[in-house]
Protein backbone atom coordinates (compact mmCIF):
# COMPACT_ATOMS: atom_id res chain seq x y z
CA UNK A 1 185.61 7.25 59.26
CA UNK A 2 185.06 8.87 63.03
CA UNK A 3 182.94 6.61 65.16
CA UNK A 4 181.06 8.92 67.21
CA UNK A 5 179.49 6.94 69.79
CA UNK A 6 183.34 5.37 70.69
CA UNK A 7 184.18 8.66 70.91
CA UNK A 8 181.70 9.91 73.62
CA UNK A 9 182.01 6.90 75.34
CA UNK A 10 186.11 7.50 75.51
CA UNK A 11 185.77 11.02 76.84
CA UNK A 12 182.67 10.24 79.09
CA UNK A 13 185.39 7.35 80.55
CA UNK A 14 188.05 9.63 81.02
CA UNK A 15 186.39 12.64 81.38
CA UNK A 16 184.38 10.89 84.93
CA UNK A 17 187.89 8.79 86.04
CA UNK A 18 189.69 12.04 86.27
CA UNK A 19 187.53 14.12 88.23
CA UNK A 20 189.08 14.46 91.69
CA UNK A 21 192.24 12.06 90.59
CA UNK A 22 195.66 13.81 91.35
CA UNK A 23 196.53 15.01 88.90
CA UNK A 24 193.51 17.24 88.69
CA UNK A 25 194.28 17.88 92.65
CA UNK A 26 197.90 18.91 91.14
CA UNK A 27 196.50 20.96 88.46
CA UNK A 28 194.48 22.78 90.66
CA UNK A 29 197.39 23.16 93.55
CA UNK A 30 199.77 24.63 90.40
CA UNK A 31 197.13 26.82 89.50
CA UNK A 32 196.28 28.23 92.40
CA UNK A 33 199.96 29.02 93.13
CA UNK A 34 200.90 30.43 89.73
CA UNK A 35 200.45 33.62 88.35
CA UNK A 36 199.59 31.71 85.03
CA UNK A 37 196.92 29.53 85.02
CA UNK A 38 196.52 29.15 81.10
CA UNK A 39 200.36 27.87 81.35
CA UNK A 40 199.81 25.23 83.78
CA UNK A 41 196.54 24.34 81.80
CA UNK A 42 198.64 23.61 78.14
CA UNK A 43 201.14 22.09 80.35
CA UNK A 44 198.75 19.57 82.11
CA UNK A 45 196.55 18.92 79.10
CA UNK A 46 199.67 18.29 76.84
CA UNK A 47 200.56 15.65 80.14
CA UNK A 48 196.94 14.07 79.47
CA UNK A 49 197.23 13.87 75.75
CA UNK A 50 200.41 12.13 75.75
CA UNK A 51 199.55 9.36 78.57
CA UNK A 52 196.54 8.88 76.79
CA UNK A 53 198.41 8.54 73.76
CA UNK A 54 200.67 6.20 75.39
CA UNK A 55 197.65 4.03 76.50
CA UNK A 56 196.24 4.10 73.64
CA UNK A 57 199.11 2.83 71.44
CA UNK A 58 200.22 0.43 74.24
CA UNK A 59 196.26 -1.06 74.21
CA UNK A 60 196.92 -1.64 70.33
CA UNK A 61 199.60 -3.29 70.53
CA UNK A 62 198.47 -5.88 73.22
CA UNK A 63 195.51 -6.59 71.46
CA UNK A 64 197.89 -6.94 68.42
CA UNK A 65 199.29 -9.55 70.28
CA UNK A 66 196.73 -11.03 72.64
CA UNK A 67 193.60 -11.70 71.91
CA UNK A 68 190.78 -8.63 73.08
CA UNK A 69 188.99 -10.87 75.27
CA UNK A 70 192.45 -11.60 77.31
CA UNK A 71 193.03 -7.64 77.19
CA UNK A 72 190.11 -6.73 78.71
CA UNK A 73 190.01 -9.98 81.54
CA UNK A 74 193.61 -8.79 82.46
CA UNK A 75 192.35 -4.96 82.56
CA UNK A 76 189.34 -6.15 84.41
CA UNK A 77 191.26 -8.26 87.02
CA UNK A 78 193.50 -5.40 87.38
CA UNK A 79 190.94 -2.94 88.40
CA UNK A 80 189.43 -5.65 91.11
CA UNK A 81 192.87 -5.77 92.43
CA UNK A 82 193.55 -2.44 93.16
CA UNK A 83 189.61 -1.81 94.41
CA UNK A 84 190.07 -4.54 96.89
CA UNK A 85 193.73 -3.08 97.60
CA UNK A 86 191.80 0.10 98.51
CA UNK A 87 188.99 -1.40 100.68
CA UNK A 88 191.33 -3.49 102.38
CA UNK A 89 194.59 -1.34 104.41
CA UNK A 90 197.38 -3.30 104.70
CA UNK A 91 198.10 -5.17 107.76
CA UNK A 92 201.24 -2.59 108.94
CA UNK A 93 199.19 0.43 108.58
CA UNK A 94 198.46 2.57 111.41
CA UNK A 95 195.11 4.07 110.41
């Protein structure tokens, strides 16, 4: 059985954390250098579906092992880290 609301809410999720990410900036630099566009599209999708597929299998098997609630805290603290990695430069940078 499909579950149709995890569905939309996976490619909503995706769909939104990949707009403007690089490697929809690379997608669009390939493209716009190539004389085949629909090529570098089945090559980049085929890229997405297998990371994906990747996550997906490597979130199943940590929640195999861990408990979800300790999946998602460690995903969670993850995602503050690299937020406050990105509002705060580091203390060698020259910007």
């Amino acid at each position: 059985m499909l579950d149709w609301n995890l569905l939309g809410l996976s490619f909503i999720t995706v769909f939104l954390s990949e707009l403007g990410d690089k490697s929809q900036l690379a997608a669009i630099a390939l493209s716009g250098s190539s004389k085949f566009p629909r090529t570098v599209f089945f090559g980049t999708a085929g890229a997405l579906l297998l990371t994906s597929f990747l996550g997906v299998l490597a979130g199943e098997g940590a929640s195999v092992l861990l408990p979800v609630r300790l999946v998602k805290t460690i995903a969670a603290i993850g995602f503050a880290f690299m937020a406050v990695r990105l509002l705060w430069p580091a203390a060698d940078s020259s910007d």
